[in-house]
Protein backbone atom coordinates (compact mmCIF):
# COMPACT_ATOMS: atom_id res chain seq x y z
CA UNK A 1 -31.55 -15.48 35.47
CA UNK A 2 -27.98 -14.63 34.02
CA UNK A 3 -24.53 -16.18 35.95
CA UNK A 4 -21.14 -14.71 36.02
CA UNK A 5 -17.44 -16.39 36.80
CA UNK A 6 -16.44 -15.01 39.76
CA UNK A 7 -13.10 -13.47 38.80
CA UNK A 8 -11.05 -16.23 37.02
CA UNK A 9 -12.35 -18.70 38.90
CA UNK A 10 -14.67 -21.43 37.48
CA UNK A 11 -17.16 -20.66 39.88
CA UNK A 12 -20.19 -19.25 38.39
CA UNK A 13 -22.77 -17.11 40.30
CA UNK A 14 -26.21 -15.50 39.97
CA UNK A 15 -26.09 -12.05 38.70
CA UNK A 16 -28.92 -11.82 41.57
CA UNK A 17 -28.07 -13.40 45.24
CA UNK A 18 -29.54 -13.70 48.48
CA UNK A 19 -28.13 -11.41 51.47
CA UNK A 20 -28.56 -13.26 55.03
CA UNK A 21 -28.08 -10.10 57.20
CA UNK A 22 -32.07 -9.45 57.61
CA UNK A 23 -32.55 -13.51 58.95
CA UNK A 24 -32.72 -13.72 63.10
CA UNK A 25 -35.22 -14.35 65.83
CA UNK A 26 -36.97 -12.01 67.89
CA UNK A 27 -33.86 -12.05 70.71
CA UNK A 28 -30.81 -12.53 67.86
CA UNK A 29 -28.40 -9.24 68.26
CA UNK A 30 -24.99 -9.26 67.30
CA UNK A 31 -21.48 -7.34 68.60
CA UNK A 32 -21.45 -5.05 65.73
CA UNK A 33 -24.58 -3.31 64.80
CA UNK A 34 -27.13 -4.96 67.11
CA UNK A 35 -30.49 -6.48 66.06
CA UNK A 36 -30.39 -6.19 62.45
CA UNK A 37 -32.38 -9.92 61.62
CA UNK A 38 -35.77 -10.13 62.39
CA UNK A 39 -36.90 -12.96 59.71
CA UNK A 40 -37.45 -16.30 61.43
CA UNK A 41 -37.23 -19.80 59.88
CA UNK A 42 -40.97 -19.99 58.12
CA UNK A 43 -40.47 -16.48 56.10
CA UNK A 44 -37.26 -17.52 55.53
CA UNK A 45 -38.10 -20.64 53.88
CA UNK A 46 -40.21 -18.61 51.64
CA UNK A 47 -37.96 -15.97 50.94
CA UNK A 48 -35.05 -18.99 50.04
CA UNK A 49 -37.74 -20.97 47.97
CA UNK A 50 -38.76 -17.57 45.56
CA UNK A 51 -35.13 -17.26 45.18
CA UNK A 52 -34.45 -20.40 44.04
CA UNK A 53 -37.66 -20.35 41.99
CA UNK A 54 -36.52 -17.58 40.30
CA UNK A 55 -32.81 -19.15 38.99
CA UNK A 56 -30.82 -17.71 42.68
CA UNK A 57 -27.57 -19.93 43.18
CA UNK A 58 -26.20 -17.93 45.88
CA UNK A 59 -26.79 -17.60 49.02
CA UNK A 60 -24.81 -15.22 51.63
CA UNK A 61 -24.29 -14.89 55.50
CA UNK A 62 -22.06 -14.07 57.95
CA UNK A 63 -21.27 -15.38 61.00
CA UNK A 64 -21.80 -12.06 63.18
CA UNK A 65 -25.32 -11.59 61.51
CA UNK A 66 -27.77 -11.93 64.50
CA UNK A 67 -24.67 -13.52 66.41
CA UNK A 68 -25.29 -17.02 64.35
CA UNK A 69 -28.65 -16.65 63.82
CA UNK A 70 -28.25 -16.16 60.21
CA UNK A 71 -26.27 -18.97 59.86
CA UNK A 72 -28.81 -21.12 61.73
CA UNK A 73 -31.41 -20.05 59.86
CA UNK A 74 -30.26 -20.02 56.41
CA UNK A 75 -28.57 -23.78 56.64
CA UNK A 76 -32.52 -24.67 58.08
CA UNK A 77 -34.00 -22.74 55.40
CA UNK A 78 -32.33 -24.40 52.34
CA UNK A 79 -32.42 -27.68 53.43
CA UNK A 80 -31.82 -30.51 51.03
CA UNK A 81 -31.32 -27.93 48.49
CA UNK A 82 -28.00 -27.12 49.86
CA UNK A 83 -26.59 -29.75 47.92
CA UNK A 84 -27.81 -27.59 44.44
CA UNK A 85 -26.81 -24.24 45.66
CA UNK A 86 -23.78 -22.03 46.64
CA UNK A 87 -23.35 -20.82 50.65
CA UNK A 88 -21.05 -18.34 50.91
CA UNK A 89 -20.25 -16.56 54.65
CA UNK A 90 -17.57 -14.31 56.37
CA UNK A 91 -16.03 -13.56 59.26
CA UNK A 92 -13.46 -11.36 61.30
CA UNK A 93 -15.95 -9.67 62.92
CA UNK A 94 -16.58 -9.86 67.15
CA UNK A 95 -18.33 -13.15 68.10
CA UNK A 96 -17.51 -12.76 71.62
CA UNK A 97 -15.38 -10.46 74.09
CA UNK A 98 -11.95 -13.23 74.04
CA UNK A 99 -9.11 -11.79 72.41
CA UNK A 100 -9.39 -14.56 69.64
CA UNK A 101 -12.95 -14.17 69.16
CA UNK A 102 -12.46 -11.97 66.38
CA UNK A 103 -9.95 -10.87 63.78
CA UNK A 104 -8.17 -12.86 60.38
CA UNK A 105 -5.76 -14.85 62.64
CA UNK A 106 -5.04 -18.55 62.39
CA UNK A 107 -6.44 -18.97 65.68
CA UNK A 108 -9.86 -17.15 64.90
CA UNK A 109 -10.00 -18.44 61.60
CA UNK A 110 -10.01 -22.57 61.92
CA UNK A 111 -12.40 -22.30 64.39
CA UNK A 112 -14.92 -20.02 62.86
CA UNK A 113 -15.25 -21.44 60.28
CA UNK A 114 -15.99 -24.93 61.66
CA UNK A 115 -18.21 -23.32 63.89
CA UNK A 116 -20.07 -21.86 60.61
CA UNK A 117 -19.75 -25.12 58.97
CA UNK A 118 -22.17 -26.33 62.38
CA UNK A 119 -24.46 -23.73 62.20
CA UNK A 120 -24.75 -23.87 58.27
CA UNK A 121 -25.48 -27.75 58.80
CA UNK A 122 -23.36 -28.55 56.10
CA UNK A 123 -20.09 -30.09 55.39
CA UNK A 124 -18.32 -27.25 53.26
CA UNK A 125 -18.60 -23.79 52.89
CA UNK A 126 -18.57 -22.93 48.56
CA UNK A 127 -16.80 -19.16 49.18
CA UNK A 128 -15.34 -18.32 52.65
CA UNK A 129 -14.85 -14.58 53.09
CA UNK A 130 -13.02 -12.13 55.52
CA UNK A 131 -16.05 -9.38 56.06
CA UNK A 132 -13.25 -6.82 57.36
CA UNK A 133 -9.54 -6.51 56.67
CA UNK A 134 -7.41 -7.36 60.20
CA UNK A 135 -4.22 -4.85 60.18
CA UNK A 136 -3.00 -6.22 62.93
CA UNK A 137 -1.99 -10.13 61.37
CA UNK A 138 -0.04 -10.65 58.79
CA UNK A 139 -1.51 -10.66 55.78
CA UNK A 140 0.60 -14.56 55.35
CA UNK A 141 -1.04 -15.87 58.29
CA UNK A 142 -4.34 -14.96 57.40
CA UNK A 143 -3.71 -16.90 53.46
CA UNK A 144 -2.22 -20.03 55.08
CA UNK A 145 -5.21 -20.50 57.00
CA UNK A 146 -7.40 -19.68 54.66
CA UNK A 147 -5.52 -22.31 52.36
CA UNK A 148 -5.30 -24.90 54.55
CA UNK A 149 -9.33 -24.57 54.99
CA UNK A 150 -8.88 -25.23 51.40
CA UNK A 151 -6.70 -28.08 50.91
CA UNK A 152 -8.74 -30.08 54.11
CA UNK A 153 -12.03 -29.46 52.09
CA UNK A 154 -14.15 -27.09 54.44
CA UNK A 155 -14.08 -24.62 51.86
CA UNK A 156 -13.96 -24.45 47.93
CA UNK A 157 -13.13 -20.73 47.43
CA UNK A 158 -11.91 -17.55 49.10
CA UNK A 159 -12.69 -14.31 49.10
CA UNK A 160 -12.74 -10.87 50.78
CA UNK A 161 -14.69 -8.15 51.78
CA UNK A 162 -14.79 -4.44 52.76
CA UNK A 163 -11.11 -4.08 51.59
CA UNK A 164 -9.21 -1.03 50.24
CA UNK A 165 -7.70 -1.34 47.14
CA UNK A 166 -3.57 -1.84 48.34
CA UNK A 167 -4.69 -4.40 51.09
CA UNK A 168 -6.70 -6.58 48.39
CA UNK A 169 -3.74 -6.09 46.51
CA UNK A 170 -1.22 -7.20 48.97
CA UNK A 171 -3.39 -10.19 49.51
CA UNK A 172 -3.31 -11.27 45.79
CA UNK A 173 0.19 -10.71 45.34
CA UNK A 174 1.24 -12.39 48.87
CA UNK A 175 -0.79 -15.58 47.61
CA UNK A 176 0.71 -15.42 44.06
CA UNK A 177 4.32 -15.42 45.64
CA UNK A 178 3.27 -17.83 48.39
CA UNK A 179 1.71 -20.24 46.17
CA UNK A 180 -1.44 -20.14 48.53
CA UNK A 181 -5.37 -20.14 46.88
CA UNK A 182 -6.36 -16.66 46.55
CA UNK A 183 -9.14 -14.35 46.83
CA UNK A 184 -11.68 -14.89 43.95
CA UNK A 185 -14.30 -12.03 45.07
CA UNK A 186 -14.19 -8.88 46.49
CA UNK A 187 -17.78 -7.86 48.03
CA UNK A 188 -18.19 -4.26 48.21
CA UNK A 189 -20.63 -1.44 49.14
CA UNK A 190 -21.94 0.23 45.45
CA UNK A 191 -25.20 2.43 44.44
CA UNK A 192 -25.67 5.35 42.87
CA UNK A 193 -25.34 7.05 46.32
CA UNK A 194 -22.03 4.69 46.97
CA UNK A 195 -19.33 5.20 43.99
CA UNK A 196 -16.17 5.72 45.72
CA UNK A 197 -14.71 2.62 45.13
CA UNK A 198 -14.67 3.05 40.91
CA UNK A 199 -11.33 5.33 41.66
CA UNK A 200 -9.56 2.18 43.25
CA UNK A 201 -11.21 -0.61 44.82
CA UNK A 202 -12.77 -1.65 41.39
CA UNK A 203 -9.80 -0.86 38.82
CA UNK A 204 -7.60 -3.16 41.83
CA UNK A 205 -9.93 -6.19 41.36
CA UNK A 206 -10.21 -5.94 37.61
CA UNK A 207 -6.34 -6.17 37.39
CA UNK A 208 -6.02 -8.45 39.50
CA UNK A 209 -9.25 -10.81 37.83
CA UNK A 210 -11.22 -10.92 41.61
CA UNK A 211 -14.62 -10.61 40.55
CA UNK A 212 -16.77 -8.08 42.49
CA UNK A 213 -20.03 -8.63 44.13
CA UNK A 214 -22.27 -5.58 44.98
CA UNK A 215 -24.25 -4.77 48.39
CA UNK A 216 -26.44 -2.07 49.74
CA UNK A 217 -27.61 -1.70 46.16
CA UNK A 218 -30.58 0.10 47.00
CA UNK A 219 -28.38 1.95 49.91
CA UNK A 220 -30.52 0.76 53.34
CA UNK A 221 -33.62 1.33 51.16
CA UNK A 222 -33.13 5.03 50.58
CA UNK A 223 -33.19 4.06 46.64
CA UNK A 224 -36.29 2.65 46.80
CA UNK A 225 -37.59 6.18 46.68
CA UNK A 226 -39.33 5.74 49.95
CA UNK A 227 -37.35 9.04 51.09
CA UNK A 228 -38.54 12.08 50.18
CA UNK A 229 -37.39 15.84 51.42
CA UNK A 230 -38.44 17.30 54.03
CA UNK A 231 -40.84 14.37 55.19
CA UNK A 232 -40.23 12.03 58.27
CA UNK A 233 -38.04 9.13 58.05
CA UNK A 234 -40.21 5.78 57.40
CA UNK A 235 -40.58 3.84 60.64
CA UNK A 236 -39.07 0.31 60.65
CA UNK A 237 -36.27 1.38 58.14
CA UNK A 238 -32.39 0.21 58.43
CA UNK A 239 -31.65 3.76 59.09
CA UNK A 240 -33.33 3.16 62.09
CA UNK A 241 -30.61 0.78 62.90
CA UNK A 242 -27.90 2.30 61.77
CA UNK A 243 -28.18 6.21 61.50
CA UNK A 244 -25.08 6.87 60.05
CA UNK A 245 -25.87 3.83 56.85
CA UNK A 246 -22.44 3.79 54.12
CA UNK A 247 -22.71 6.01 51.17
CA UNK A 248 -25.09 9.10 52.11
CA UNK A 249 -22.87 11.68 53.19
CA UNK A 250 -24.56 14.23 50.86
CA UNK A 251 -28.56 13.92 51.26
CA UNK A 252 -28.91 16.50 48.97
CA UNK A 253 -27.24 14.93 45.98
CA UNK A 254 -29.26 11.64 47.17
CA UNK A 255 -32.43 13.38 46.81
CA UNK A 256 -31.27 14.61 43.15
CA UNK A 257 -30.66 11.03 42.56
CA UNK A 258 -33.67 9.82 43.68
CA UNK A 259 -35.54 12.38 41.17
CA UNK A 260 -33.64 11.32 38.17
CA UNK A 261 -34.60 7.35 39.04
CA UNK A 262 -37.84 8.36 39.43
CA UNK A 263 -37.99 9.81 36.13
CA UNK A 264 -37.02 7.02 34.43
CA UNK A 265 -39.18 4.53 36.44
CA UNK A 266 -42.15 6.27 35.41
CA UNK A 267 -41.47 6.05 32.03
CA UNK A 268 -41.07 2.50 32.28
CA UNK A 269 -43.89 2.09 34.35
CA UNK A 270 -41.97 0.21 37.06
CA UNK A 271 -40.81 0.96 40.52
CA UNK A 272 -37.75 3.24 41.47
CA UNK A 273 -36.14 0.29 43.20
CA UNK A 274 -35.73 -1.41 40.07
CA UNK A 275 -33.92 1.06 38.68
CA UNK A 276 -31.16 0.81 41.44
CA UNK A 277 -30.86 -2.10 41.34
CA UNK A 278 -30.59 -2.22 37.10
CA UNK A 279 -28.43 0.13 37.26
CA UNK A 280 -25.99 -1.80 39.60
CA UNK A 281 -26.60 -4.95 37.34
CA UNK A 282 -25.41 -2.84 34.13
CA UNK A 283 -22.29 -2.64 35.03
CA UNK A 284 -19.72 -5.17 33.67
CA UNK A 285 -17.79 -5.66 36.10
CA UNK A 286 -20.32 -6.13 39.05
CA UNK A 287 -20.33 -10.29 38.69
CA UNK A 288 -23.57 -10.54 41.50
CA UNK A 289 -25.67 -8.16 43.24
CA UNK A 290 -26.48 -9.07 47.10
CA UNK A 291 -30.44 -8.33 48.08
CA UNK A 292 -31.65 -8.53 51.29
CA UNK A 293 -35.57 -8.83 51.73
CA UNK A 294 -37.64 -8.60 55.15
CA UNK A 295 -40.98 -9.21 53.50
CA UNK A 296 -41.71 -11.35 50.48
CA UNK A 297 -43.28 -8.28 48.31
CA UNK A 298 -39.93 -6.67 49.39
CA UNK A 299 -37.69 -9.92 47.68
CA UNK A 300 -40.58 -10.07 44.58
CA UNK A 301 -40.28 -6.76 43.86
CA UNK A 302 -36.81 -6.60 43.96
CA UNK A 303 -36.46 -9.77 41.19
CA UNK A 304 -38.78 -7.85 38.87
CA UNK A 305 -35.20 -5.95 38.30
CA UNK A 306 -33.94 -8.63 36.06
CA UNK A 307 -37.05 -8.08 33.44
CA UNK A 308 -35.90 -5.13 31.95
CA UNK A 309 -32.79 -3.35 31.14
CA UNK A 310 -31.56 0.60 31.28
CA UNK A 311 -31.31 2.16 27.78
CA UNK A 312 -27.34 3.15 27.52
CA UNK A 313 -28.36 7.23 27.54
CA UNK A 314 -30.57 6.09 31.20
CA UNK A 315 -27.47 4.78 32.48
CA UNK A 316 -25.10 8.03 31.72
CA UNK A 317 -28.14 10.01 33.01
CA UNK A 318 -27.94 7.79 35.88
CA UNK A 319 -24.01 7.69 35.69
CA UNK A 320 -24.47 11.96 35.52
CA UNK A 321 -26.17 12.92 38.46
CA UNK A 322 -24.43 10.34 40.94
CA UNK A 323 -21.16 10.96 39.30
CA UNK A 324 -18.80 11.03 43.06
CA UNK A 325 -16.06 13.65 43.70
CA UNK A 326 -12.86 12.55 42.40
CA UNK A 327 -10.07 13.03 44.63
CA UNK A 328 -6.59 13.58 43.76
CA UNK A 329 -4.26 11.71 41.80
CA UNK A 330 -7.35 10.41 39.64
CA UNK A 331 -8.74 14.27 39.16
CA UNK A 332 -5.00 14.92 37.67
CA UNK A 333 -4.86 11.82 36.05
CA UNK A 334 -8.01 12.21 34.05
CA UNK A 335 -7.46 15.80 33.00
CA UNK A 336 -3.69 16.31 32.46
CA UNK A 337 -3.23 12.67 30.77
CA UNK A 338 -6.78 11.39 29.89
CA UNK A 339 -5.07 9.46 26.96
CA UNK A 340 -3.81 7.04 29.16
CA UNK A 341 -6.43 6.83 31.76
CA UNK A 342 -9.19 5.16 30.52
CA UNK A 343 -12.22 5.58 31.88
CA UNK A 344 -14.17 1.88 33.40
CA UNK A 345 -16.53 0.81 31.30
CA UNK A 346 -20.04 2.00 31.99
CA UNK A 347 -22.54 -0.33 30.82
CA UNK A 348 -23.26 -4.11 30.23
CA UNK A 349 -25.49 -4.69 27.15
C-alpha cells in the first residue's frame, strides 16, 4: 500500500481507504437518503480486518450514515485497533427535525461531534469534516468551532467536503487571516463519469495545498461494468437507492466509457472495476480514494486495484473518452491563451 500527506499537513493517508456509508442494521435509515447501510457488526469486522490486512490507515464515516449506525458500527468494528488507525467523520447533515440538529453552526457543531466521539467509542476524532457547505453561518463561526474542537483535543485535523471551489476558498483564506486551523482535505465526488470538478474544485485545492480525497470512484457501481445498454438495471444496486446517483447525466457517454475500460481490462486480464478505480489512483493530485464494499468479494476485488498500474497512453485513452464539457471562462481560457493555462497534470507514475 502507498500513503500520501494530506495537503501540507503531516498527516499521511492510504492511497486506498475505507468508506462507512454501506455499514447499518437491518432498521438503520437516515434523514438524507434513507437506508443506505445494510452491513452489520460481524461483516463489518471482516471487511475492517482485510483492510487493515492489506496496509488501510483510514477509515471514514459520517454521522448521518444509517442515522449513527455507521458510527456505531465502525468504532465496534476496529476495536483496539483504533489506537493504530485514522477515523475520520463529517457532519452538517439532518440528525433530527430541531433547528440545531443540522448545519456548520457553533451550536450543531460542539455537540456533534461529541456525540460522534460516543458513538465512535473513542476519545478523538483524527480528521473532522463538514459533509456539506452551510450558507447560511458564517463561514468564521463555523472555523472557530472547528478550532476550538482542535485546541481541546477532540479532533487532530479538519477538513471539508462537497464544497465549490470559492467557498473552500473563503474557508482557507478566512482561517489564514483568522489565525484558526484550517481545512487539510477536500473530499469530493470523481470518476471517469464525474470530472467536473478538474475546471475548479481541484485547481482551488492545489493552490491552496488541501489535499483531495476521491469518492464514488466506481460511480454507485455503474463502473464496475455491471451496466450494460439496453438491459435491466441490476437488482440490489445503489441506483436503487438513489435514482438520480452524482455524475451520470449523460448515459450514453457512460456507456462509451464503460467500453473503452472494458477494453483495456481485457487486455490486462483483470476486471473493469479495477480500471476505475486505477484510473482515479493515477492521478497526482487525488491523495486517497474512498471504497465502500457490501460484500467481502466486493472490498477484495476492489484492493486488487493497487497491483497494477495504467500505461500513460491507457490513461489519455481513458482521459479521451470521459473528457467533460468545459464551460465558459475555462473553454476561452484554454483556446484563446493556452500559454498560460496549463493544463492539470494527468498521470501519477
Amino acid at each position: 500500500m502507498d500513503y500520501s500527506f494530506l495537503g501540507r499537513s503531516g498527516l499521511s493517508v492510504s492511497r486506498l481507504a475505507f468508506g462507512g456509508a454501506t455499514l447499518g442494521g437491518p432498521d438503520s435509515a437516515d434523514l438524507a437518503v434513507g437506508r443506505i447501510g445494510v452491513v452489520e457488526l460481524p461483516l463489518a469486522q471482516r471487511l475492517t480486518g482485510l483492510c487493515l490486512d492489506a496496509g488501510i490507515n483510514y477509515f471514514d464515516t459520517a454521522d448521518v450514515y444509517s442515522a449513527g449506525d455507521s458510527e456505531t458500527i465502525l468504532g465496534q468494528a476496529l476495536g483496539a485497533e483504533r489506537q493504530n488507525v485514522l477515523i475520520g467523520t463529517k457532519t452538517s447533515m439532518p440528525m433530527g427535525t430541531g433547528r440545531h440538529d443540522r448545519g456548520a453552526s457553533r451550536q450543531h457543531l460542539i455537540r456533534a461531534c461529541e456525540n460522534s466521539l460516543r458513538r465512535l467509542g473513542t476519545d478523538w476524532i483524527d480528521l473532522y469534516q463538514i459533509h456539506y457547505p452551510d450558507y447560511l453561518t458564517p463561514v468564521e463561526e463555523t472555523l472557530r468551532a472547528l478550532d476550538d474542537l482542535v485546541r481541546s483535543g477532540k479532533v487532530r485535523y479538519l477538513g471539508c467536503s462537497n464544497y465549490s471551489a470559492w467557498h473552500m476558498m473563503r474557508s482557507t483564506a478566512a482561517s489564514d487571516l483568522l489565525n484558526l486551523e484550517r481545512f487539510v482535505s477536500h473530499q469530493i465526488s470523481f470518476s471517469l463519469v464525474d470530472r467536473d470538478t478538474e475546471q475548479e474544485v481541484v485547481p482551488a485545492a492545489i493552490d491552496q495545498g488541501v489535499g483531495l480525497m476521491a469518492w464514488g470512484p466506481l460511480s454507485g457501481g455503474f463502473l464496475t461494468g455491471k451496466y450494460r445498454r439496453d438491459a435491466p438495471m441490476p437488482k440490489g444496486s445503489r441506483f436503487e437507492a438513489l435514482p438520480n446517483y452524482p455524475g451520470l447525466s449523460d448515459w450514453e457517454k457512460g456507456y462509451a466509457v464503460v467500453d473503452a475500460m472494458r477494453s483495456i481490462a481485457e487486455s490486462h486480464d483483470r476486471p473493469v472495476a479495477e480500471v476505475g478505480i486505477n484510473w482515479v489512483l493515477r492521478k497526482p493530485w487525488i491523495s486517497a480514494v474512498i471504497l465502500g464494499a457490501r460484500t467481502e468479494e466486493q472490498l477484495k476485488a476492489n484492493l486488487r486495484a493497487t497491483e497494477w498500474t495504467l500505461t500513460e497512453d491507457e490513461v489519455a485513452t481513458l482521459d479521451a473518452v470521459s473528457a467533460p464539457k468545459i464551460a465558459y471562462p475555462y473553454w476561452v481560457q484554454q483556446q484563446i491563451n493556452a500559454e498560460r493555462t496549463p493544463p492539470l497534470p494527468s498521470y501519477r507514475p
